[in-house]
Protein backbone atom coordinates (compact mmCIF):
# COMPACT_ATOMS: atom_id res chain seq x y z
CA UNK A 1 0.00 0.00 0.00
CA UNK A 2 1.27 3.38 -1.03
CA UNK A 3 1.37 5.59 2.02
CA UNK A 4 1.61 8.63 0.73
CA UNK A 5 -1.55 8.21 -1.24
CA UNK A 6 -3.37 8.18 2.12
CA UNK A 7 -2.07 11.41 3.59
CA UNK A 8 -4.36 13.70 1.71
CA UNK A 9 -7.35 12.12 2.68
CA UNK A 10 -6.67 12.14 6.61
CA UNK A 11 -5.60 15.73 6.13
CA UNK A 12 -9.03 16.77 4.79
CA UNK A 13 -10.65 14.09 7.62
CA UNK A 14 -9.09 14.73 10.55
CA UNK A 15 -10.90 18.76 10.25
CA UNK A 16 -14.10 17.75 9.34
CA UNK A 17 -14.43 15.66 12.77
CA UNK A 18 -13.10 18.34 14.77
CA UNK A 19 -15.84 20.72 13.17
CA UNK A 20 -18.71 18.08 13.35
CA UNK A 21 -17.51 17.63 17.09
CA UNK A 22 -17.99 21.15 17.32
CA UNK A 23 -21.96 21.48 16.51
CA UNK A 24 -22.75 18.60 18.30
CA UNK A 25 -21.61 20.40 21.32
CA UNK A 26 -23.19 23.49 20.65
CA UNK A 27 -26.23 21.46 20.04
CA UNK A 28 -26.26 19.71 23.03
CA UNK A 29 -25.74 23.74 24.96
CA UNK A 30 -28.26 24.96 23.15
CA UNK A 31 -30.76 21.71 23.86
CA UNK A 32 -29.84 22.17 27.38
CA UNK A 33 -30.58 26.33 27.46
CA UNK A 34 -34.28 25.29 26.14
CA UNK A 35 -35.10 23.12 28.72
CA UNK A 36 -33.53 25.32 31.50
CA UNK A 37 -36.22 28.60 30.57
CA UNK A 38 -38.93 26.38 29.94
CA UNK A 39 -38.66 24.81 33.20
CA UNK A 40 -38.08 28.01 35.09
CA UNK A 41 -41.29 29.35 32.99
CA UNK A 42 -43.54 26.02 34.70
CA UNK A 43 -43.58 27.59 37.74
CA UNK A 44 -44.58 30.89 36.98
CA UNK A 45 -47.51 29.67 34.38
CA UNK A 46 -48.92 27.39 37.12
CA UNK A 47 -48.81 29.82 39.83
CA UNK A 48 -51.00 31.88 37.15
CA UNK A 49 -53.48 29.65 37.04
CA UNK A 50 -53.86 28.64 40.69
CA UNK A 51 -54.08 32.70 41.35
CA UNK A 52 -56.83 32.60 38.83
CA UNK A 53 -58.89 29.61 39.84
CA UNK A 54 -58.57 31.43 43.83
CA UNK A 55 -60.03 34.64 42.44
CA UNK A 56 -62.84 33.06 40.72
CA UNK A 57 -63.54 30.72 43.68
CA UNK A 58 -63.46 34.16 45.97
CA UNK A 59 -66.15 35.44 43.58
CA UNK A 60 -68.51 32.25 44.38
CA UNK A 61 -68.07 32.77 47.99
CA UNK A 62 -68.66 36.62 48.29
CA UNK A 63 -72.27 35.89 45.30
CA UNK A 64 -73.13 32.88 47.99
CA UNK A 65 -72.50 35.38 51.33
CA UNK A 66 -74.68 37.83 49.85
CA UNK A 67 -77.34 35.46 48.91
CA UNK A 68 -77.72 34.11 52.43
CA UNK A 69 -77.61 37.86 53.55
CA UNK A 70 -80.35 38.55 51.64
CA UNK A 71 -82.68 35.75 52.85
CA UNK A 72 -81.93 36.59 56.13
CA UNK A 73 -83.18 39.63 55.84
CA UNK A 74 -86.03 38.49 53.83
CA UNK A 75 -86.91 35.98 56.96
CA UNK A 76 -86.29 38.90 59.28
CA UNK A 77 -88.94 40.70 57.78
CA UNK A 78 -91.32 38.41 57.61
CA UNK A 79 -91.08 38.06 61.65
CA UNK A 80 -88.97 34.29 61.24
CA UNK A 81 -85.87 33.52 63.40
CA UNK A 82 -83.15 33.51 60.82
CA UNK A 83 -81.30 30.80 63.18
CA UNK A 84 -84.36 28.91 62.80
CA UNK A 85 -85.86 26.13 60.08
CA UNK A 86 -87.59 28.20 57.36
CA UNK A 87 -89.66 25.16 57.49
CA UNK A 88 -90.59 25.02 60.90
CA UNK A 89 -91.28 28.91 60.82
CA UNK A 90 -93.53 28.64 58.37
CA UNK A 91 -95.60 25.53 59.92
CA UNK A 92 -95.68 27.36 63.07
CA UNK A 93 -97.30 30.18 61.43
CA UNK A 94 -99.88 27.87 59.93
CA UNK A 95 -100.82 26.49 63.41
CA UNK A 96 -101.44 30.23 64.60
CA UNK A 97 -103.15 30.35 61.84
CA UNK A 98 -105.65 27.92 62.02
CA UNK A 99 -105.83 28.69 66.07
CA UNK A 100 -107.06 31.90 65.89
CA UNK A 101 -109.05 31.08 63.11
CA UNK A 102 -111.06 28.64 65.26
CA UNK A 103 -110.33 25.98 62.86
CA UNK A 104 -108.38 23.85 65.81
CA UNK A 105 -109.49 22.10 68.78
CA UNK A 106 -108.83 23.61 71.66
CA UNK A 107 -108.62 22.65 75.43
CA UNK A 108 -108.38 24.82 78.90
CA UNK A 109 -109.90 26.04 82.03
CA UNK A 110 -113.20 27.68 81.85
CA UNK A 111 -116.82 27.75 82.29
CA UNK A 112 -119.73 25.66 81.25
CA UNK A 113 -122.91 27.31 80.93
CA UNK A 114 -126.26 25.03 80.86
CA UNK A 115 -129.60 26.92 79.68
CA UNK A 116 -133.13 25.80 79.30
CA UNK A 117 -136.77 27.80 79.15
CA UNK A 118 -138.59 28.91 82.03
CA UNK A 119 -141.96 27.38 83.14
CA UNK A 120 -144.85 29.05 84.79
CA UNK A 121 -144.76 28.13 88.40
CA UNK A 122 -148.42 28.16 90.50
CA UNK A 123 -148.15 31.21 92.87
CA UNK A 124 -145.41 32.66 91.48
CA UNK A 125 -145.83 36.34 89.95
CA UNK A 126 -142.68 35.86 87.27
CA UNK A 127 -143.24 35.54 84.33
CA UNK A 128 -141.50 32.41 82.13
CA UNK A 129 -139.61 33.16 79.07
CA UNK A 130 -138.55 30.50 75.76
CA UNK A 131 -135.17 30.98 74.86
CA UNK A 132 -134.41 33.18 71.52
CA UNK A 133 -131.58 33.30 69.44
CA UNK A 134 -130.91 37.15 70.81
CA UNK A 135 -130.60 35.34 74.40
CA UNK A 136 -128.15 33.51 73.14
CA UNK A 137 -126.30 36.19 71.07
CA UNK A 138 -126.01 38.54 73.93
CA UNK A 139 -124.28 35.74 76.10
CA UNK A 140 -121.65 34.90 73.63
CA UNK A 141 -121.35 38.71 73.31
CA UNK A 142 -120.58 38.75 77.32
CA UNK A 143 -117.97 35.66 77.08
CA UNK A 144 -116.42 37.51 74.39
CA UNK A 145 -116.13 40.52 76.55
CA UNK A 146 -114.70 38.91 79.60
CA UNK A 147 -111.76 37.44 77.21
CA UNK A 148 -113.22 33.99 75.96
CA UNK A 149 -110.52 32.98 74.05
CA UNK A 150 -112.90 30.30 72.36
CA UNK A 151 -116.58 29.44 72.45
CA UNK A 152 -119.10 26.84 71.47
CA UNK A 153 -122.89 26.55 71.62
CA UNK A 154 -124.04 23.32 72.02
CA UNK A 155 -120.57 21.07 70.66
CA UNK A 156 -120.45 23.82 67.56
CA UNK A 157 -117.60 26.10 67.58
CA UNK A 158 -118.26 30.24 66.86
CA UNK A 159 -116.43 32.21 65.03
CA UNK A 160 -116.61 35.90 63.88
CA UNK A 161 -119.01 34.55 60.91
CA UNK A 162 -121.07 32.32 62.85
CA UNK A 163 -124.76 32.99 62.65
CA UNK A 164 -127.18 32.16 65.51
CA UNK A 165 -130.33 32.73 64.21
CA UNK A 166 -133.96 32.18 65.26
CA UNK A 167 -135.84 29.56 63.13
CA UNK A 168 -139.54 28.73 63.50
CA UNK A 169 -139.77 27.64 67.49
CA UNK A 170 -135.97 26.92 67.81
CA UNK A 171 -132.91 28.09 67.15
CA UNK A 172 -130.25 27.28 64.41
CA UNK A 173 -126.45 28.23 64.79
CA UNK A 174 -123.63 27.60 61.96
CA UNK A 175 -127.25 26.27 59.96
CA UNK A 176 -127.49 23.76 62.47
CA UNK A 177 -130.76 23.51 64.00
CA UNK A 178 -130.16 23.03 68.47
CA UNK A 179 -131.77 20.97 70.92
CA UNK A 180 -132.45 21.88 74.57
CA UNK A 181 -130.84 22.64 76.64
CA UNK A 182 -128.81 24.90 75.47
CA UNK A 183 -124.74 24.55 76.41
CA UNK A 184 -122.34 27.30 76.49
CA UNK A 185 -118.86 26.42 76.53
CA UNK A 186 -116.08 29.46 76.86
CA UNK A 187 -112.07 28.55 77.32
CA UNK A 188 -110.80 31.52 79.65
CA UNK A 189 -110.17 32.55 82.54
CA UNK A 190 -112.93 31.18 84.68
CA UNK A 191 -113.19 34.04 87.31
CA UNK A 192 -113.14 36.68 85.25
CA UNK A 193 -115.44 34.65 82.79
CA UNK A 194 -117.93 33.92 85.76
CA UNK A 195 -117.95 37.32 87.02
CA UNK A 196 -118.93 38.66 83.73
CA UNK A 197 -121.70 36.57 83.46
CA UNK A 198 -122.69 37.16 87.17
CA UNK A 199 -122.59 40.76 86.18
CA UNK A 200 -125.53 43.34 88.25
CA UNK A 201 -127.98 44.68 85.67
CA UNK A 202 -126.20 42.07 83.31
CA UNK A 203 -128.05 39.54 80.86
CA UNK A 204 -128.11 36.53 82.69
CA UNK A 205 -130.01 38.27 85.80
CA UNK A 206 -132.62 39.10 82.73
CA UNK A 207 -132.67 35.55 82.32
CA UNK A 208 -133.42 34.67 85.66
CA UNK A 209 -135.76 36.93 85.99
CA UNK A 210 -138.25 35.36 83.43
CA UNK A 211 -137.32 31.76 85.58
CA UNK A 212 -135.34 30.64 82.98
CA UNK A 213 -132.82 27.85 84.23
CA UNK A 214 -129.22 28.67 84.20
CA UNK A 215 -126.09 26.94 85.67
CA UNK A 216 -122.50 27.86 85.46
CA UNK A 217 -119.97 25.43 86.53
CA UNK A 218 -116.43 26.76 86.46
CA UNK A 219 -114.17 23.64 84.97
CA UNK A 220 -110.32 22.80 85.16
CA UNK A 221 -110.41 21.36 82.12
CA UNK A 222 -113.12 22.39 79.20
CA UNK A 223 -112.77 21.29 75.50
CA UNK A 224 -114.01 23.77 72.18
CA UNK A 225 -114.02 21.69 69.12
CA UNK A 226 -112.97 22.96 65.63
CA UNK A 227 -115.24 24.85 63.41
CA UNK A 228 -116.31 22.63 60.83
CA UNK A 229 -118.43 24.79 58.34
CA UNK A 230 -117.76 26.37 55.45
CA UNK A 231 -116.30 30.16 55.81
CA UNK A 232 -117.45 32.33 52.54
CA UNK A 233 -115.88 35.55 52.02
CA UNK A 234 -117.63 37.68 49.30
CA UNK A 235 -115.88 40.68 49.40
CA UNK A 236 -112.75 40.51 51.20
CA UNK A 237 -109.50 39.17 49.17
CA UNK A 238 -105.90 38.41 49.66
CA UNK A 239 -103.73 41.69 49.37
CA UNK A 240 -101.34 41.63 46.43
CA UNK A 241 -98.88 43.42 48.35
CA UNK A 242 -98.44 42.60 51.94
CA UNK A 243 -95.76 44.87 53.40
């Protein structure tokens, strides 16, 4: 082999390796310098977004605060506990509802009041009297008076639209036609309810005048049932705007 033919082609070689050596390395720096700032950008980007998902989630909170604010105040004004059920406030108000209504039965201390007509008795100069409707009325009237917080005429609960009405011979109440005697039964307090009716110049010495019979037994324990009939309003409606 001729030696000297070789020596031109390592001299052109022997460069060209040095030089490809060369932009490998730079390669390899500038591969390395890449992945360096995009690493030291990772960071920063996901900071970003966690800042951004916070503020949003802030947002929610502070929309959800103001909300329950609001129907606070909305409960507030409608005379509810705001640390209570809305639930339970509302049933509540039902019950009180329906109580004062009459549409409950109710049971308390009180008086019972027994009535029946008079009779003509030989020798006697008073005179007997039947029983009317107005009798009635004006008794229920009294019990009202003295603080009756609930009445009934013979088992039949009155309200404010209750009628009591004269009809033929007897007398009808919630269109109901009664049987004697007549029983009065008022939930109250049963000395100011007895000294009502015991009243000088008062309607049940009227009675008693005409020898009608009358008892009135205070009770312990008295029971009013529910109104059962139909209540009709013609003219009255719900307000639109109840403030």
């Amino acid at each position: 082999m001729n030696l000297q033919n070789l020596r031109p082609a390592l001299g052109w070689q022997i460069p060209v390796s040095l030089i490809a050596m060369g932009l490998g390395f730079l390669l390899t720096l500038q591969f390395k310098a890449q992945v360096t700032y995009k690493q030291s950008l990772a960071p920063s980007k996901r900071l970003e977004q966690l800042t951004q998902a916070w503020r949003q989630s802030e947002r929610k909170r502070i929309a959800l605060e103001e909300d329950v604010t609001g129907m606070r105040r909305k409960l507030q004004s409608l005379g509810g506990n705001p640390n209570t059920n809305t639930h339970e406030t509302n049933a509540g108000r039902v019950v009180d509802s329906r109580l004062q209504a009459g549409l409950t039965t109710v049971t308390g201390p009180g008086v019972l009041l027994t009535l029946s007509d008079g009779d003509d008795q030989p020798g006697s100069s008073m005179v007997s009297k039947r029983l009317n409707a107005d009798d009635l009325l004006k008794l229920v009237n009294e019990l009202r008076v003295a603080d009756a917080e609930a009445i009934s005429l013979n088992g039949l609960r009155l309200i404010s639209q209750s009628e009591v009405v004269t009809a033929g011979s007897g007398i009808m109440a919630n269109q109901q036609r009664l049987s004697r005697p007549y029983t009065l039964v008022a939930i109250g307090d049963t000395v100011i309810l007895a000294g009502g009716l015991r009243a000088k110049g008062g309607v049940l010495e009227n009675l008693q005048f005409y020898a009608t019979h009358v008892t009135i037994s205070p009770q312990k324990s008295l029971t009013v049932p529910a109104y059962k009939g139909r209540i009709a309003l013609k003219y009255a409606l719900p307000a639109t705007d109840e403030r």
